[in-house]
Protein backbone atom coordinates (compact mmCIF):
# COMPACT_ATOMS: atom_id res chain seq x y z
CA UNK A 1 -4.56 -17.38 7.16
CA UNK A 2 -1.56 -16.19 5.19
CA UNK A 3 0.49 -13.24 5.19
CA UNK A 4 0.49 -10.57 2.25
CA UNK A 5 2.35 -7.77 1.36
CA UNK A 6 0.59 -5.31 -0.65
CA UNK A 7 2.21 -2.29 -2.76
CA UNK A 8 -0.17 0.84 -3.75
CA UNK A 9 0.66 3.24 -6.13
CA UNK A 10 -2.04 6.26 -5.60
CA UNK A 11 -2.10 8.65 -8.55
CA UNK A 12 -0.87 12.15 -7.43
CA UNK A 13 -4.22 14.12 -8.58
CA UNK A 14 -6.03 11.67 -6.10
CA UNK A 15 -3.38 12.03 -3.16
CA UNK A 16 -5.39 14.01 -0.77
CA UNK A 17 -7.53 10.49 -1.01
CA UNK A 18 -4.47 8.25 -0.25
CA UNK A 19 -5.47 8.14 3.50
CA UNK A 20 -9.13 7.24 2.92
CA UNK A 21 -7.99 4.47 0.09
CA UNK A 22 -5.46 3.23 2.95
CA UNK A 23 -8.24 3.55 5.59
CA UNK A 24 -10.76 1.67 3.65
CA UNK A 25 -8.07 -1.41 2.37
CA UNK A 26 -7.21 -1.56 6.02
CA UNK A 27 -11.01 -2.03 7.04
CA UNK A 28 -12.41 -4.35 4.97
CA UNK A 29 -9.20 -7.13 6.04
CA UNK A 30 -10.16 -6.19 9.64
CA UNK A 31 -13.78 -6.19 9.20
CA UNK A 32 -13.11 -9.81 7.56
CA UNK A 33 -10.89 -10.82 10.94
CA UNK A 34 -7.23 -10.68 9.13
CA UNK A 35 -4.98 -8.61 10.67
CA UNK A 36 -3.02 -5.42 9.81
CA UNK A 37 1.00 -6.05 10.78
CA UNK A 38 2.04 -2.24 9.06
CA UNK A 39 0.69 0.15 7.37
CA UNK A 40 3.39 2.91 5.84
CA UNK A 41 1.99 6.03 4.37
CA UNK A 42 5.34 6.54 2.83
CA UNK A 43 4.30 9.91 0.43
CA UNK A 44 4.53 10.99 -2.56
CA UNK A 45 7.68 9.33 -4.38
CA UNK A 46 9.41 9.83 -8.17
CA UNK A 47 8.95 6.73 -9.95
CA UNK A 48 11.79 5.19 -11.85
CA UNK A 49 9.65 5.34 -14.83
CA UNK A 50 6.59 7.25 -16.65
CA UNK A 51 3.21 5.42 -15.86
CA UNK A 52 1.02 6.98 -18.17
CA UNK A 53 3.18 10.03 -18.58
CA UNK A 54 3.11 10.51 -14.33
CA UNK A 55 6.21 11.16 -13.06
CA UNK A 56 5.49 10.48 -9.33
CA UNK A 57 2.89 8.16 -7.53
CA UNK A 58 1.92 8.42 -4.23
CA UNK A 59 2.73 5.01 -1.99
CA UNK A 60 1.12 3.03 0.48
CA UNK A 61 2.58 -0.08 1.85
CA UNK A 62 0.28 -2.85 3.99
CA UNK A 63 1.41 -5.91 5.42
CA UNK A 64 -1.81 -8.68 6.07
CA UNK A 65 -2.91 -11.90 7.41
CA UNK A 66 -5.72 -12.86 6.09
CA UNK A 67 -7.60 -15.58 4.40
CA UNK A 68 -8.16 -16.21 0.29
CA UNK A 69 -11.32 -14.68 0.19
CA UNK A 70 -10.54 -11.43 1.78
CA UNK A 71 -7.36 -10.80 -0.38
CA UNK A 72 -9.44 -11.59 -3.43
CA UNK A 73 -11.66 -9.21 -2.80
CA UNK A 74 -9.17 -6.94 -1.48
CA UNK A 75 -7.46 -7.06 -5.11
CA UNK A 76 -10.84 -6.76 -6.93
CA UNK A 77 -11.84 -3.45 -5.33
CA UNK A 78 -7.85 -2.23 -6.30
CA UNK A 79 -7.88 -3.45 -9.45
CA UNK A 80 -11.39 -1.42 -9.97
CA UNK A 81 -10.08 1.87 -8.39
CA UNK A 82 -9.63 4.61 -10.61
CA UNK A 83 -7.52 6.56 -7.74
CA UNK A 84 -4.55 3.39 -7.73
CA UNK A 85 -2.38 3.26 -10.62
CA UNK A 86 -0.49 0.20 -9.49
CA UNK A 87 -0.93 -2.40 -6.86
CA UNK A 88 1.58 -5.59 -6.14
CA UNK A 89 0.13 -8.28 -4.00
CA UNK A 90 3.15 -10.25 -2.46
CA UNK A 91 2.50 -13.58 -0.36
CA UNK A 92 5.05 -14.01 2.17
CA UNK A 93 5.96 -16.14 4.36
CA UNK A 94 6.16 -14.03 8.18
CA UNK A 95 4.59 -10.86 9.75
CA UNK A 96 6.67 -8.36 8.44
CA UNK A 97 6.68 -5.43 11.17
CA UNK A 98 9.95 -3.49 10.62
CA UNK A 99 10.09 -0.40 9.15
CA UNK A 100 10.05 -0.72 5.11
CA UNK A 101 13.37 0.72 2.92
CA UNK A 102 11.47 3.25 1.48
CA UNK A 103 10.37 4.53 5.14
CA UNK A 104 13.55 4.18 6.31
CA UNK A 105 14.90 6.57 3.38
CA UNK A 106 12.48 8.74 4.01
CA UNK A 107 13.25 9.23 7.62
CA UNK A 108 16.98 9.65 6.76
CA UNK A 109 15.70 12.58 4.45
CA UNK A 110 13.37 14.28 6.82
CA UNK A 111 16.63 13.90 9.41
CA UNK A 112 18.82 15.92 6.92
CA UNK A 113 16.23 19.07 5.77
């Protein structure tokens, strides 16, 4: 099995789906017997750039271990979702558990408000 690292960009119109998305990416690895390391429902986020004239996405980060197959598949059904603007699919080389930047920045902000 090998360890993944998976990026969603959610477009904001669909965000009140973002958890269901995240809920169903996160089912079909453990319905396959991978494993989920962290899943980070970081929010809705300004991009650094316009993505089809969208100023802000909505992210979801995953961390995986699971085999070919299942990320294949995993990627098709992204790839075919009308609801994700972007997806990155990184193979890594550990279990990544920590807390991501972005979460951490978020945190920080939530501290200060």
């Amino acid at each position: 099995m090998k360890h993944y690292e998976i990026i969603l960009l959610i477009h904001p119109s669909y965000s009140e789906q973002a958890d269901e998305i995240g809920k169903r990416c996160r089912s079909s690895v453990t319905d396959a017997k991978g494993i989920i390391h962290r899943y980070e429902n970081i929010g809705r986020l300004p991009l650094a750039y316009l993505i089809n004239s969208v100023r802000k996405a909505y992210f979801l980060l995953l961390n995986i271990e699971c085999d070919q197959e299942t990320h294949k598949a995993l990627v098709d059904v992204l790839k075919r979702n009308d609801a994700v603007m972007r997806h990155l699919v990184l193979k890594v080389d550990r279990a990544i558990t920590g807390l991501s930047a972005l979460m951490k920045r978020k945190q920080e902000e939530d501290k200060t408000k």
